[in-house]
PDB file of N, CA and C in Angstrom:
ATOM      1  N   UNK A   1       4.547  18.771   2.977  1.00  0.00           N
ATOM      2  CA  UNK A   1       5.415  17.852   3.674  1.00  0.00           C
ATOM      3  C   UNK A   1       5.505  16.507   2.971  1.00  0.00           C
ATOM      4  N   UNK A   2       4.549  15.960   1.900  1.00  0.00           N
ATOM      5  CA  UNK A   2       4.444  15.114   1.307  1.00  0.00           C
ATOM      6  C   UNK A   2       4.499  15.112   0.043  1.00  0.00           C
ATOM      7  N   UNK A   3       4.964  16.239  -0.679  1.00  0.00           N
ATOM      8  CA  UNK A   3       5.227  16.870  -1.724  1.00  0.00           C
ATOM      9  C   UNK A   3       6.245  16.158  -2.593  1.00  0.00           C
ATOM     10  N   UNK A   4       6.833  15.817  -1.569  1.00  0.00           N
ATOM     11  CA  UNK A   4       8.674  15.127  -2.342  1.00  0.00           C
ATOM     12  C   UNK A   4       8.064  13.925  -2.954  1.00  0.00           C
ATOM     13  N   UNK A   5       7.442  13.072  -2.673  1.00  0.00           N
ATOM     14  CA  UNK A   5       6.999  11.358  -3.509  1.00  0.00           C
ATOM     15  C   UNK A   5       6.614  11.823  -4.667  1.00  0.00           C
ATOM     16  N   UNK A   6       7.303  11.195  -5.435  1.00  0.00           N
ATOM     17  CA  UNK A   6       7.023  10.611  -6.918  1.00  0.00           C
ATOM     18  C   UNK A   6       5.770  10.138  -7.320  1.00  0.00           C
ATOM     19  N   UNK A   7       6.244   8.705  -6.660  1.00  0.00           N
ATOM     20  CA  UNK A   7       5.014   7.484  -6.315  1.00  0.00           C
ATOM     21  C   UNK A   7       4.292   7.539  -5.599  1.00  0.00           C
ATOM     22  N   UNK A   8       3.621   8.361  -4.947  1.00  0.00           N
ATOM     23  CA  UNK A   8       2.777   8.327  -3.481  1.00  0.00           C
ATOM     24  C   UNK A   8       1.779   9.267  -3.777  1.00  0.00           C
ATOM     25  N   UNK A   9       0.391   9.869  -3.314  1.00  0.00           N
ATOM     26  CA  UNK A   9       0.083  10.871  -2.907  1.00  0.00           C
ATOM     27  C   UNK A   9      -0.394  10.427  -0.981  1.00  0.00           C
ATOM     28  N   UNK A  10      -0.030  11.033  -0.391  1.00  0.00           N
ATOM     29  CA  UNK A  10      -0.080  11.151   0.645  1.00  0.00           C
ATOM     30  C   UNK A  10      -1.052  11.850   1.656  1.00  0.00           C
ATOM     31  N   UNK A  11      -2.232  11.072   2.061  1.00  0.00           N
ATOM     32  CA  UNK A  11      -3.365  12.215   3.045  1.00  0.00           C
ATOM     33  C   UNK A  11      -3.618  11.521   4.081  1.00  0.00           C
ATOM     34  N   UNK A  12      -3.984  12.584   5.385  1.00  0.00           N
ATOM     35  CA  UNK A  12      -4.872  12.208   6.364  1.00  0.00           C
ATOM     36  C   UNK A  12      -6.412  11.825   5.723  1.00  0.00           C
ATOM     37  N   UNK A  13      -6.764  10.503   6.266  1.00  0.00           N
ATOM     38  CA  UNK A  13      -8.341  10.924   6.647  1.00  0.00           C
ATOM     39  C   UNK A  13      -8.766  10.476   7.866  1.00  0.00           C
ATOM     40  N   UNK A  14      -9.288  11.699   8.612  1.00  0.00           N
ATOM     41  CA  UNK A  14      -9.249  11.578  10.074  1.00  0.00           C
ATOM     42  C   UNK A  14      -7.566  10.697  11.095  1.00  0.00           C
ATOM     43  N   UNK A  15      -7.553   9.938  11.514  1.00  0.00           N
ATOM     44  CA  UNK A  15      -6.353   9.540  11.577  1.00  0.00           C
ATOM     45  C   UNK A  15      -5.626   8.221  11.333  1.00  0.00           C
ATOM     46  N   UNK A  16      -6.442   8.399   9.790  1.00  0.00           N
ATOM     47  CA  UNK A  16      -5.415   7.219   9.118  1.00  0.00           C
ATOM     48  C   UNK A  16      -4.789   7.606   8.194  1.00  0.00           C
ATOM     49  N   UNK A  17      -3.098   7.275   8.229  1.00  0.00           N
ATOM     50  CA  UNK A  17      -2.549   7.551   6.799  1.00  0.00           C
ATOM     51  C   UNK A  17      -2.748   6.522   5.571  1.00  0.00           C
ATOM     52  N   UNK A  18      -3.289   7.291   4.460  1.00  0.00           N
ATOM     53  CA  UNK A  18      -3.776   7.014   3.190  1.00  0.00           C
ATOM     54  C   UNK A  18      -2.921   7.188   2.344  1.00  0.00           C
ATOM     55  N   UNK A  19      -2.522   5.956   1.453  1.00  0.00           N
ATOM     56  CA  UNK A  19      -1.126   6.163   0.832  1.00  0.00           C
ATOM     57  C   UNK A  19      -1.352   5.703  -0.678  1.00  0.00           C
ATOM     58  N   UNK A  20      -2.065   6.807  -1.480  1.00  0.00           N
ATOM     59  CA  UNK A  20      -2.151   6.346  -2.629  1.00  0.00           C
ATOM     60  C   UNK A  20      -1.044   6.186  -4.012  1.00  0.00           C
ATOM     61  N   UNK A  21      -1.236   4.878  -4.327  1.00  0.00           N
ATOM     62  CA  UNK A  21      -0.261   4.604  -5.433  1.00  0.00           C
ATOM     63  C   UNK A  21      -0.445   5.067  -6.892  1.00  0.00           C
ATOM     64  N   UNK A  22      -0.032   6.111  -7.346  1.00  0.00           N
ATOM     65  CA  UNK A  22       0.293   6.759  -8.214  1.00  0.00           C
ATOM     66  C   UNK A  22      -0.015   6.305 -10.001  1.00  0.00           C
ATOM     67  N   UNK A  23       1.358   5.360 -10.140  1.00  0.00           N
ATOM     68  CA  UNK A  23       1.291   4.793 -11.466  1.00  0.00           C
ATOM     69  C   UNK A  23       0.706   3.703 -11.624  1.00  0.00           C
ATOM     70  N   UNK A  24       0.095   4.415 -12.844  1.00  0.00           N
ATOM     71  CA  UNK A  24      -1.137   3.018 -13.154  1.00  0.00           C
ATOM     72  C   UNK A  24      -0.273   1.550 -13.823  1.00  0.00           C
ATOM     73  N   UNK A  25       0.774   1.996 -13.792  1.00  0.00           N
ATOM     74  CA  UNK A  25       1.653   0.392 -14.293  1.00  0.00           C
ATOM     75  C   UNK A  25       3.097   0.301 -14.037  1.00  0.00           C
ATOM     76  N   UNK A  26       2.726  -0.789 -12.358  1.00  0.00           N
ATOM     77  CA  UNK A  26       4.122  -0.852 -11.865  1.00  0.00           C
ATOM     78  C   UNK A  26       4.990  -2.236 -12.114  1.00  0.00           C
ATOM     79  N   UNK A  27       5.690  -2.127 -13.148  1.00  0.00           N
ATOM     80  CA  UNK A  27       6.452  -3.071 -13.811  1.00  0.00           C
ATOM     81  C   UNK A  27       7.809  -2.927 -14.016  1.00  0.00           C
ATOM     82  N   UNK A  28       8.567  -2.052 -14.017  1.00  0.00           N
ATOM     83  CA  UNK A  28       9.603  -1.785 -14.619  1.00  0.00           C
ATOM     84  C   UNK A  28      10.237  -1.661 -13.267  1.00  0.00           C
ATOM     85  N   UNK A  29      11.772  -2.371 -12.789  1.00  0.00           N
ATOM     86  CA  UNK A  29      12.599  -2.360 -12.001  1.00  0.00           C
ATOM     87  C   UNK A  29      12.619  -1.052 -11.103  1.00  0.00           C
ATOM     88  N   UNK A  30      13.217  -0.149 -11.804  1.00  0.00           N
ATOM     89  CA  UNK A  30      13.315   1.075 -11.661  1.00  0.00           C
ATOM     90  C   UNK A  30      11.874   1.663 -10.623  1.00  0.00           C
ATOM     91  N   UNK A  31      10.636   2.005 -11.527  1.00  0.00           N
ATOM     92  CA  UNK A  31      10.080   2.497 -11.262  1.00  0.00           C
ATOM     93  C   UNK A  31       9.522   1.296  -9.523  1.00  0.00           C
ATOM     94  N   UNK A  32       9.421   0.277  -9.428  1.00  0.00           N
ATOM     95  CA  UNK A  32       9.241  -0.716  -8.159  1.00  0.00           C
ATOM     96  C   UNK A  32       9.703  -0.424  -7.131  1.00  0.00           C
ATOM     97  N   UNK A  33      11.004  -0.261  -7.494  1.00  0.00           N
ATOM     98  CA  UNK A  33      12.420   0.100  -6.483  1.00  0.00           C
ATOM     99  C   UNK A  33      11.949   1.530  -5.744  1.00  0.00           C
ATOM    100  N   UNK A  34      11.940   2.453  -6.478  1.00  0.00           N
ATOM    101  CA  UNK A  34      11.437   3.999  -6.162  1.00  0.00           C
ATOM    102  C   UNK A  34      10.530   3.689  -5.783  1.00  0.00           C
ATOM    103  N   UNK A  35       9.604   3.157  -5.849  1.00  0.00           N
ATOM    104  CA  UNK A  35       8.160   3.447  -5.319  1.00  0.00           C
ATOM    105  C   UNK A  35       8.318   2.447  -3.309  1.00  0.00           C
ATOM    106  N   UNK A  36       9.132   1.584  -3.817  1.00  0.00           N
ATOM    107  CA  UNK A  36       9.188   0.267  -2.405  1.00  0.00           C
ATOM    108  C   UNK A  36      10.199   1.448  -1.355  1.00  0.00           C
ATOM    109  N   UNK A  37      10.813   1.834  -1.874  1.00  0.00           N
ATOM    110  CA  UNK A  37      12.022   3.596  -1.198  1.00  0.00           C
ATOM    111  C   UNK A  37      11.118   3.906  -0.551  1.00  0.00           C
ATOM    112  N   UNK A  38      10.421   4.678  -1.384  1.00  0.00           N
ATOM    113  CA  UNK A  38       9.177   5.576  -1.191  1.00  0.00           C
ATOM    114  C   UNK A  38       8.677   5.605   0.334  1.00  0.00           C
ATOM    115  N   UNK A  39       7.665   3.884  -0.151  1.00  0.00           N
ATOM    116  CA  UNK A  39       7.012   3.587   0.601  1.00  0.00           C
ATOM    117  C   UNK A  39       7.888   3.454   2.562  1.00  0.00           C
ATOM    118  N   UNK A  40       8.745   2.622   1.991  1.00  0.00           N
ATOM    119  CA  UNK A  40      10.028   2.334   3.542  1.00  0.00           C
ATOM    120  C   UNK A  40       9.958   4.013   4.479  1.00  0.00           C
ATOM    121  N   UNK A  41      10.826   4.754   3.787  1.00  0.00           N
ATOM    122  CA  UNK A  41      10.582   5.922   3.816  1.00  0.00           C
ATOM    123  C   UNK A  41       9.132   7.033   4.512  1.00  0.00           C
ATOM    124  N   UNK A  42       8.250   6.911   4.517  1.00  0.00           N
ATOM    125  CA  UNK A  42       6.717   7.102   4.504  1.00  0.00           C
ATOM    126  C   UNK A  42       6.821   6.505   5.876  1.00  0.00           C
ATOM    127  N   UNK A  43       6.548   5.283   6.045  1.00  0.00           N
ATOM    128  CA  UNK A  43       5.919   4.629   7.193  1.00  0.00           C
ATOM    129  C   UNK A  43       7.400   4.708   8.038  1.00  0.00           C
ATOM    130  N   UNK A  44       8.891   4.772   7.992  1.00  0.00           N
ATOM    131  CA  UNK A  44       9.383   4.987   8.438  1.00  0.00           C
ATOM    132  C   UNK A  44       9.312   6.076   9.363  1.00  0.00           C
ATOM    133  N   UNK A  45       9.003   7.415   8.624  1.00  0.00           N
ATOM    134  CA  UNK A  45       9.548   8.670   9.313  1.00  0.00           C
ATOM    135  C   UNK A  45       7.789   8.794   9.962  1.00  0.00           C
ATOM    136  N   UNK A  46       6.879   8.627   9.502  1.00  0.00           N
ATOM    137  CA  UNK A  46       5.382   8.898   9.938  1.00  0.00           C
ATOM    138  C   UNK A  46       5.044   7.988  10.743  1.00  0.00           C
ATOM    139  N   UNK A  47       5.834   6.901  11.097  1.00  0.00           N
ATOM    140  CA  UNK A  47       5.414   5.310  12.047  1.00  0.00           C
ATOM    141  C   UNK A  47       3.429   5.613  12.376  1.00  0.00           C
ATOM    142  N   UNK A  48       2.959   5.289  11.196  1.00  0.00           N
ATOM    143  CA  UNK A  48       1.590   5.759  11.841  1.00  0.00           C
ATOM    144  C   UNK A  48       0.877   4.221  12.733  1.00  0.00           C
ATOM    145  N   UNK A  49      -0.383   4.706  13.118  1.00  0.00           N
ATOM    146  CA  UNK A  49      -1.043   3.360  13.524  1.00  0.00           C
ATOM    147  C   UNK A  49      -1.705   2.507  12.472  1.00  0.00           C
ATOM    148  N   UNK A  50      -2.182   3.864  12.091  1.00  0.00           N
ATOM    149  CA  UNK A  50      -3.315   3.298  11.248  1.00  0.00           C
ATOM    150  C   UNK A  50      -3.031   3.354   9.201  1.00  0.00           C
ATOM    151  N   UNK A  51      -2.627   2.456   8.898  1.00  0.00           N
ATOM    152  CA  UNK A  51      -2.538   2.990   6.949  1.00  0.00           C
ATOM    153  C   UNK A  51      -3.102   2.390   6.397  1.00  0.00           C
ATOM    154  N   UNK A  52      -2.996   2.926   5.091  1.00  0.00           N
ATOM    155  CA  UNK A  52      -3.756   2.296   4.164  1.00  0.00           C
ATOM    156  C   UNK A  52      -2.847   2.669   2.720  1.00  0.00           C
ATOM    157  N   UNK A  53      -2.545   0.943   2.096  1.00  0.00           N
ATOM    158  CA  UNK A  53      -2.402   1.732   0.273  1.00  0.00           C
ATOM    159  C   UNK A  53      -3.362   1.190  -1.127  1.00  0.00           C
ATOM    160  N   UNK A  54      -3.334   2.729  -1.322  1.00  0.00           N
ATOM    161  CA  UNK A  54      -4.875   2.370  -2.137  1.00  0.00           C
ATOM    162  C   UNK A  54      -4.345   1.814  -3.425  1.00  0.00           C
ATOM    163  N   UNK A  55      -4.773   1.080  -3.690  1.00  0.00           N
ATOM    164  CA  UNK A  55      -4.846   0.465  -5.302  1.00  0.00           C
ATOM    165  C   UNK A  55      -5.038   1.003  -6.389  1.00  0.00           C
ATOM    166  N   UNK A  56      -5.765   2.128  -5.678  1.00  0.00           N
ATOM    167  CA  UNK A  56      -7.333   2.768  -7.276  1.00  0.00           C
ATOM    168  C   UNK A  56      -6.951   3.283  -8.592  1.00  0.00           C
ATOM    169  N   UNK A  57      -5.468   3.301  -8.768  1.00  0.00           N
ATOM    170  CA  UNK A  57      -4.565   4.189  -9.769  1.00  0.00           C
ATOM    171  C   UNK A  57      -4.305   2.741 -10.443  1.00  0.00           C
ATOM    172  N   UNK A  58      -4.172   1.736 -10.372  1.00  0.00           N
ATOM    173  CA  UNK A  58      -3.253   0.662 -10.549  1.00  0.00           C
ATOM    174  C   UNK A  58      -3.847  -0.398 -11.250  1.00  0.00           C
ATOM    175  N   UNK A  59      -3.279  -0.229 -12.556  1.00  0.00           N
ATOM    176  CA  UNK A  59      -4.044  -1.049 -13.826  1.00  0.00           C
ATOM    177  C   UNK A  59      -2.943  -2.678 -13.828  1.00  0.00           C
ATOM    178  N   UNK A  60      -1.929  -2.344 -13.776  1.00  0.00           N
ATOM    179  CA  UNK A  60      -0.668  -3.629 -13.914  1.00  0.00           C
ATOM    180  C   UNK A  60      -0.066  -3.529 -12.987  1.00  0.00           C
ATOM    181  N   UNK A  61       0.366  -4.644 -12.352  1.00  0.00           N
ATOM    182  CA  UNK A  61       1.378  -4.694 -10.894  1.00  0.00           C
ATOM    183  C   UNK A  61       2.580  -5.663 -10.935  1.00  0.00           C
ATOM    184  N   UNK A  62       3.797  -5.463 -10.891  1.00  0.00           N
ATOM    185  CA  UNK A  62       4.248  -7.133 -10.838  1.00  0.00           C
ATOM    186  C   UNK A  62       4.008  -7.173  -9.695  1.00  0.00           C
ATOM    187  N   UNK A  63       4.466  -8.834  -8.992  1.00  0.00           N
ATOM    188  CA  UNK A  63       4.433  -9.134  -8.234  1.00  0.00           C
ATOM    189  C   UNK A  63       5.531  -8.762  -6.974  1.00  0.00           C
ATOM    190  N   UNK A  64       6.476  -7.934  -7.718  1.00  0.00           N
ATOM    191  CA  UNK A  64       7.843  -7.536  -7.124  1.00  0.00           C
ATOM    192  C   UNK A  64       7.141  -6.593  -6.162  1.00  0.00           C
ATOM    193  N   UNK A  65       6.326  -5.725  -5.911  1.00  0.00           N
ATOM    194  CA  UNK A  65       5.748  -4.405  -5.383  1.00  0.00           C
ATOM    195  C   UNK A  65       5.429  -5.356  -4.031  1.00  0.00           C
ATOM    196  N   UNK A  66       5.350  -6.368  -3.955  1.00  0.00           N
ATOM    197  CA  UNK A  66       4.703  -7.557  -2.611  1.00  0.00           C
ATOM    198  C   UNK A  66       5.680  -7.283  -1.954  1.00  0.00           C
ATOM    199  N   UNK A  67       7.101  -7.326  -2.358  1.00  0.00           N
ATOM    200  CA  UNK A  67       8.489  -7.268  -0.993  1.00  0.00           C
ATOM    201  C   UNK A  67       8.049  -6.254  -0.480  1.00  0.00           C
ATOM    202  N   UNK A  68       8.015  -4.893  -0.913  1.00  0.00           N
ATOM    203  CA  UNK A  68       7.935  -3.597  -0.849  1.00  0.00           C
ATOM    204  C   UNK A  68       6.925  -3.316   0.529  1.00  0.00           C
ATOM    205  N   UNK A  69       5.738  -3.840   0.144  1.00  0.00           N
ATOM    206  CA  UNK A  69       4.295  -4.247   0.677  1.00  0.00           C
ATOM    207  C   UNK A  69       4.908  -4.737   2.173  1.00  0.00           C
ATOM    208  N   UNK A  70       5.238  -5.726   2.248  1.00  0.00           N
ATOM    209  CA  UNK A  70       5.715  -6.968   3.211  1.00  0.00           C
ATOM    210  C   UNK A  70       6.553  -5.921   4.211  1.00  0.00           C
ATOM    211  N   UNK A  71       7.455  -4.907   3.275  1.00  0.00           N
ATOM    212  CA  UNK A  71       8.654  -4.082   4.583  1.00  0.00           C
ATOM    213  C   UNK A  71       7.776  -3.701   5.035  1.00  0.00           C
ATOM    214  N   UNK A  72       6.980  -2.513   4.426  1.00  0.00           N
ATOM    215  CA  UNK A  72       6.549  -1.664   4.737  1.00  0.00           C
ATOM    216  C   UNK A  72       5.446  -1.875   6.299  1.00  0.00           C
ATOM    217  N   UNK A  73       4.777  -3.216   5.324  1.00  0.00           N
ATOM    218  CA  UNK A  73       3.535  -3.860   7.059  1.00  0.00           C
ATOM    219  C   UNK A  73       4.436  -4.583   7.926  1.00  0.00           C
ATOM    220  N   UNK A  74       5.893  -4.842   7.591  1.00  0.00           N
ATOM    221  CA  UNK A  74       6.881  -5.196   9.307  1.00  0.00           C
ATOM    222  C   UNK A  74       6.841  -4.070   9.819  1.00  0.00           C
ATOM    223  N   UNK A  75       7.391  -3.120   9.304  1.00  0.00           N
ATOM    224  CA  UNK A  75       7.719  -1.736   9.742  1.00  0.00           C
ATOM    225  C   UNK A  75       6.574  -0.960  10.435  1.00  0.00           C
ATOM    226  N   UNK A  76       5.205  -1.014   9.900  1.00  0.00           N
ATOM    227  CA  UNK A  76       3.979  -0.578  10.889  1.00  0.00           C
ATOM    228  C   UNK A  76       3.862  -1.349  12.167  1.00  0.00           C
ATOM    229  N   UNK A  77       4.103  -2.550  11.836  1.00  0.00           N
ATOM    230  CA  UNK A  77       3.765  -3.752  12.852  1.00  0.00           C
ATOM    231  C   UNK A  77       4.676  -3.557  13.944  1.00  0.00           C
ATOM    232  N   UNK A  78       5.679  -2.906  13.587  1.00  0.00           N
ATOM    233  CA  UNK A  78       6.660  -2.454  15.001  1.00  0.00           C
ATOM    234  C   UNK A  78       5.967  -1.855  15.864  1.00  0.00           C
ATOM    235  N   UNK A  79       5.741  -0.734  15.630  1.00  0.00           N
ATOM    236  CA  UNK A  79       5.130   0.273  15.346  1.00  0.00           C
ATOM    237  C   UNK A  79       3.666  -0.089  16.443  1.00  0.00           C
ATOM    238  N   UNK A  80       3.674  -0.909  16.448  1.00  0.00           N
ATOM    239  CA  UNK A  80       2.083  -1.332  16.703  1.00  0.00           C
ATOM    240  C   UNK A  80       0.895  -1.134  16.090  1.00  0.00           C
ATOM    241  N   UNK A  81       1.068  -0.602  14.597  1.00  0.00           N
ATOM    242  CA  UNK A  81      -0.092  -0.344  13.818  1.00  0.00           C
ATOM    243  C   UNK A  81      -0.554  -1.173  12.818  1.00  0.00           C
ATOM    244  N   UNK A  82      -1.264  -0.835  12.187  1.00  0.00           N
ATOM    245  CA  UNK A  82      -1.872  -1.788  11.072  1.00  0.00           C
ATOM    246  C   UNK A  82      -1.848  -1.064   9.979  1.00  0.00           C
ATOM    247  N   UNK A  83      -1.657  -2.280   8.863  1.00  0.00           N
ATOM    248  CA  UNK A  83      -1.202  -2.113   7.347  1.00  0.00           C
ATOM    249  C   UNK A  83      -2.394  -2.981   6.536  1.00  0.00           C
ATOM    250  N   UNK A  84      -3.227  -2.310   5.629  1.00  0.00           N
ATOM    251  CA  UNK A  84      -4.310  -2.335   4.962  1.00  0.00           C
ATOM    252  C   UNK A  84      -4.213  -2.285   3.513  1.00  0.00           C
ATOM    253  N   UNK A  85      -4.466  -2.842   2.530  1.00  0.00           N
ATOM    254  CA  UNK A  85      -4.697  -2.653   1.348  1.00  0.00           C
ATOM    255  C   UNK A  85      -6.354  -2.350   0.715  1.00  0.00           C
ATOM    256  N   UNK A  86      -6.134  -1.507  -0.283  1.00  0.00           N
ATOM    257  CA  UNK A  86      -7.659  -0.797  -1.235  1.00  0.00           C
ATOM    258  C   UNK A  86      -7.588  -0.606  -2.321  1.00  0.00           C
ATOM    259  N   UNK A  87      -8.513  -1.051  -3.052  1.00  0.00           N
ATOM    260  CA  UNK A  87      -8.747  -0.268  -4.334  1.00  0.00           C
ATOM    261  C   UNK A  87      -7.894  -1.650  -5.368  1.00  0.00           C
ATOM    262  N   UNK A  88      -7.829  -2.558  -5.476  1.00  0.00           N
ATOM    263  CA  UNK A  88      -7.033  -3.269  -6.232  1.00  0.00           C
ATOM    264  C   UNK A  88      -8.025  -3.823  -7.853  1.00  0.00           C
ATOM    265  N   UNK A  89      -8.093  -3.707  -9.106  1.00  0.00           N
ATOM    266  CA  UNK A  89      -8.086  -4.531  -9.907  1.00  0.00           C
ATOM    267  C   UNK A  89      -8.981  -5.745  -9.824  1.00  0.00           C
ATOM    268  N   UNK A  90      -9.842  -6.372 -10.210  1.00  0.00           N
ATOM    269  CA  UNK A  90      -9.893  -7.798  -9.983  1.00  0.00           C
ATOM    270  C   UNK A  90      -8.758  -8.809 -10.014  1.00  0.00           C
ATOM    271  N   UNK A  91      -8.046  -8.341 -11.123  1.00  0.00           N
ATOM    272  CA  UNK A  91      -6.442  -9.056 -11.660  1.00  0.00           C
ATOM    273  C   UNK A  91      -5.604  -9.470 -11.105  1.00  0.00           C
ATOM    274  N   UNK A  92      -5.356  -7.888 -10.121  1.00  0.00           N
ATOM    275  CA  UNK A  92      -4.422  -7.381  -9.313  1.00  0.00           C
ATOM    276  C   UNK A  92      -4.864  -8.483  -8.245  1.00  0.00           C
ATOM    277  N   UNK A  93      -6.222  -8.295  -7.291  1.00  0.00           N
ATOM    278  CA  UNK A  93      -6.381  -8.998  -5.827  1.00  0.00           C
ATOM    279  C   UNK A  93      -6.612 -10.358  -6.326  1.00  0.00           C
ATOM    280  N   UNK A  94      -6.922 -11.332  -7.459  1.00  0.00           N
ATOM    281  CA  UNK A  94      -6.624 -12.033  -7.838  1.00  0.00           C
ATOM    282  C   UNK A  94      -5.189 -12.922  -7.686  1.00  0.00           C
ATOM    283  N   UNK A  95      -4.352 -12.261  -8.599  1.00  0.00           N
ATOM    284  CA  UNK A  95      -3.100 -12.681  -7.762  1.00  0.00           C
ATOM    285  C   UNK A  95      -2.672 -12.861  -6.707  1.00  0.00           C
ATOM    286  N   UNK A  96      -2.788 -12.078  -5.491  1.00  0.00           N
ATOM    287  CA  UNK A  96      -2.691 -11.859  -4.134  1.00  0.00           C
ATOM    288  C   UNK A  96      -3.705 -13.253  -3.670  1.00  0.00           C
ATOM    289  N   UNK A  97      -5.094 -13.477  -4.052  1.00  0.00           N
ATOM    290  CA  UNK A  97      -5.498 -14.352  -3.855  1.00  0.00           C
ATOM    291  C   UNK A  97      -4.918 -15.760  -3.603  1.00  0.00           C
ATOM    292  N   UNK A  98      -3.813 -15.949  -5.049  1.00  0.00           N
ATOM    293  CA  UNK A  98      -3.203 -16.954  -5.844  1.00  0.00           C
ATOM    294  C   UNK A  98      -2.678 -17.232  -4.940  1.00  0.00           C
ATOM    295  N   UNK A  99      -1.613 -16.015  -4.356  1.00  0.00           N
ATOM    296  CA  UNK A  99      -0.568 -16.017  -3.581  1.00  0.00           C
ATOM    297  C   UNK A  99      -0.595 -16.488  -2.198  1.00  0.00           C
ATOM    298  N   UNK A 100      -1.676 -16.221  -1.853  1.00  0.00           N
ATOM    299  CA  UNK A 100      -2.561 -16.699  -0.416  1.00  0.00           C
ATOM    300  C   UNK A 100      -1.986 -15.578   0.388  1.00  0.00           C
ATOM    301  N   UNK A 101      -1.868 -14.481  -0.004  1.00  0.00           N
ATOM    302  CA  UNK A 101      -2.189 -13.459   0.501  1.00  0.00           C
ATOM    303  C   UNK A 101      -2.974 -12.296   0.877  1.00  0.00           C
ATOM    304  N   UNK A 102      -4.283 -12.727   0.298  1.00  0.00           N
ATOM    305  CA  UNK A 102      -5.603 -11.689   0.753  1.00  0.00           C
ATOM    306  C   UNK A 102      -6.050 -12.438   1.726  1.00  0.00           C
ATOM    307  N   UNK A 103      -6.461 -11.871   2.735  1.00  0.00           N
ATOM    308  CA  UNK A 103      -7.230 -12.382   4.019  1.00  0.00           C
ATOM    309  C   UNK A 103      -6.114 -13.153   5.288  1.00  0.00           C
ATOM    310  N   UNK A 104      -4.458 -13.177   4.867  1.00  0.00           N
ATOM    311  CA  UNK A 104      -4.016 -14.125   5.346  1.00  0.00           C
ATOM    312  C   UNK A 104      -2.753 -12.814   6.039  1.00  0.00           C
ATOM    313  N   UNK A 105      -2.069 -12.328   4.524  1.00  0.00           N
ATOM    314  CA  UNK A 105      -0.918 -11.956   5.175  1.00  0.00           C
ATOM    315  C   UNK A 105      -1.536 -10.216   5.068  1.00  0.00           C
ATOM    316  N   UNK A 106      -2.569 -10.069   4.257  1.00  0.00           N
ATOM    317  CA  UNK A 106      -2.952  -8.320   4.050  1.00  0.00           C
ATOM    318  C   UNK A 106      -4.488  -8.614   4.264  1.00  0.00           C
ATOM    319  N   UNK A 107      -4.789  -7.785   4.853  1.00  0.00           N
ATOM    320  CA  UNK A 107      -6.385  -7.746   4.791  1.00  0.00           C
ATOM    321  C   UNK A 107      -6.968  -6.588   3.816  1.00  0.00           C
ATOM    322  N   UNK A 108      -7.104  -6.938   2.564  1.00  0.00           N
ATOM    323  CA  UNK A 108      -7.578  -6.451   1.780  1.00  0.00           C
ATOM    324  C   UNK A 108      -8.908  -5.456   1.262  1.00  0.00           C
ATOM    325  N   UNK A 109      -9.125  -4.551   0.908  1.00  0.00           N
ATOM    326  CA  UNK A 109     -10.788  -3.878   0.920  1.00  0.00           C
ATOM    327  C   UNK A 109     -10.967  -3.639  -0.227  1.00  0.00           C
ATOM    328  N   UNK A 110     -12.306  -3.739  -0.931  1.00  0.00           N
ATOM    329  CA  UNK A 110     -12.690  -3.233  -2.083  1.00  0.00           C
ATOM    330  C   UNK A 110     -12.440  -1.911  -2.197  1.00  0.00           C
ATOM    331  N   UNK A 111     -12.844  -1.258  -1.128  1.00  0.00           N
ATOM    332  CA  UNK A 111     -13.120   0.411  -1.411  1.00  0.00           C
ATOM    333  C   UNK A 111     -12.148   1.021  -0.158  1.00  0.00           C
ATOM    334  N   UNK A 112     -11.500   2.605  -0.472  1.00  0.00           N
ATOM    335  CA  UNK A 112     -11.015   2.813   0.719  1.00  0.00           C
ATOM    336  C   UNK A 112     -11.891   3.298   2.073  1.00  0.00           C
ATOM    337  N   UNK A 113     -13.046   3.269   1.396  1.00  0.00           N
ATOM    338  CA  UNK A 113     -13.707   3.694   2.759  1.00  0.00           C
ATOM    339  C   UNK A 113     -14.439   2.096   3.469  1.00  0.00           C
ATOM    340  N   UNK A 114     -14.355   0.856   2.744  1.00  0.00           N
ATOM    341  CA  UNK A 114     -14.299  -0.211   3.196  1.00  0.00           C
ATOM    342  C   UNK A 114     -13.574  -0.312   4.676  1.00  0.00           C
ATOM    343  N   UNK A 115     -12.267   0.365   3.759  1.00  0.00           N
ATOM    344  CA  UNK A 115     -11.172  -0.391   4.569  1.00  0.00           C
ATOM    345  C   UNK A 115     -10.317   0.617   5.935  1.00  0.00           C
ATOM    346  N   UNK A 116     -11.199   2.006   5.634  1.00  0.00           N
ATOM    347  CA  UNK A 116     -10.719   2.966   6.868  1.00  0.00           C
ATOM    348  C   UNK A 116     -11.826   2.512   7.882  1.00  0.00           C
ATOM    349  N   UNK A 117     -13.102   1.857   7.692  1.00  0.00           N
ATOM    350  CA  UNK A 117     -14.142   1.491   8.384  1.00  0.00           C
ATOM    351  C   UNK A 117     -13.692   0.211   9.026  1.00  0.00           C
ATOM    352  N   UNK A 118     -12.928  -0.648   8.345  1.00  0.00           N
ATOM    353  CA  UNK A 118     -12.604  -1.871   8.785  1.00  0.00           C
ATOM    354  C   UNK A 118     -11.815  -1.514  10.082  1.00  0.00           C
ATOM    355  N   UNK A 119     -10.776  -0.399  10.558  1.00  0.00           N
ATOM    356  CA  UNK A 119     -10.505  -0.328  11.702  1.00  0.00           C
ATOM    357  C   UNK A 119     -10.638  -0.333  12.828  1.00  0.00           C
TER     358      UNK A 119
END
């Protein structure tokens, strides 16, 4: 059922959806766009409570993948659920840092089992 994403691999664990990001270098227009689809898509049709997207694949990020990020946790937040980030880079949560977005607008986890525990 989760077969079709490109960009995604897609699992239960217990009942949180786990939404791992694929390419280890998301830079290129194209590939952002598809993956931010993707994602809309995902939390659209699955409206879960509980998600998570893991980082752990993800060597380079622009900063463009943040809009993507941002729909996706309105769209849970309807929803009444919560939107989690894992697995990021030092680099990567660095930036987000910069941005004043770890701890503020995403609550961020080192590990995904950090951050399925954090629920």
């Amino acid at each position: 059922m989760w077969s079709e994403y490109q960009h995604l691999i897609v699992r239960l664990a217990g009942d949180v959806l786990v939404i791992e990001l694929i390419d280890p270098k998301l830079f290129d227009t194209t590939t952002v766009t598809q993956l931010q689809d993707e994602l809309l898509l995902l939390v659209g049709t699955e409206q879960p409570n509980k998600a998570i997207v893991d980082f752990g694949r993800v060597v380079h990020c622009s900063t463009a993948v943040i809009n993507g990020l941002l729909r996706a946790k309105k769209r849970v937040l309807a929803n009444d659920g919560q939107l989690k980030l894992c697995g990021m880079t030092a680099g990567i949560r660095d930036a987000y840092k910069m941005l004043n977005l770890d701890g503020t607008v995403f609550q961020i986890h080192d590990t995904l089992d950090d951050a399925i525990l954090a629920f």
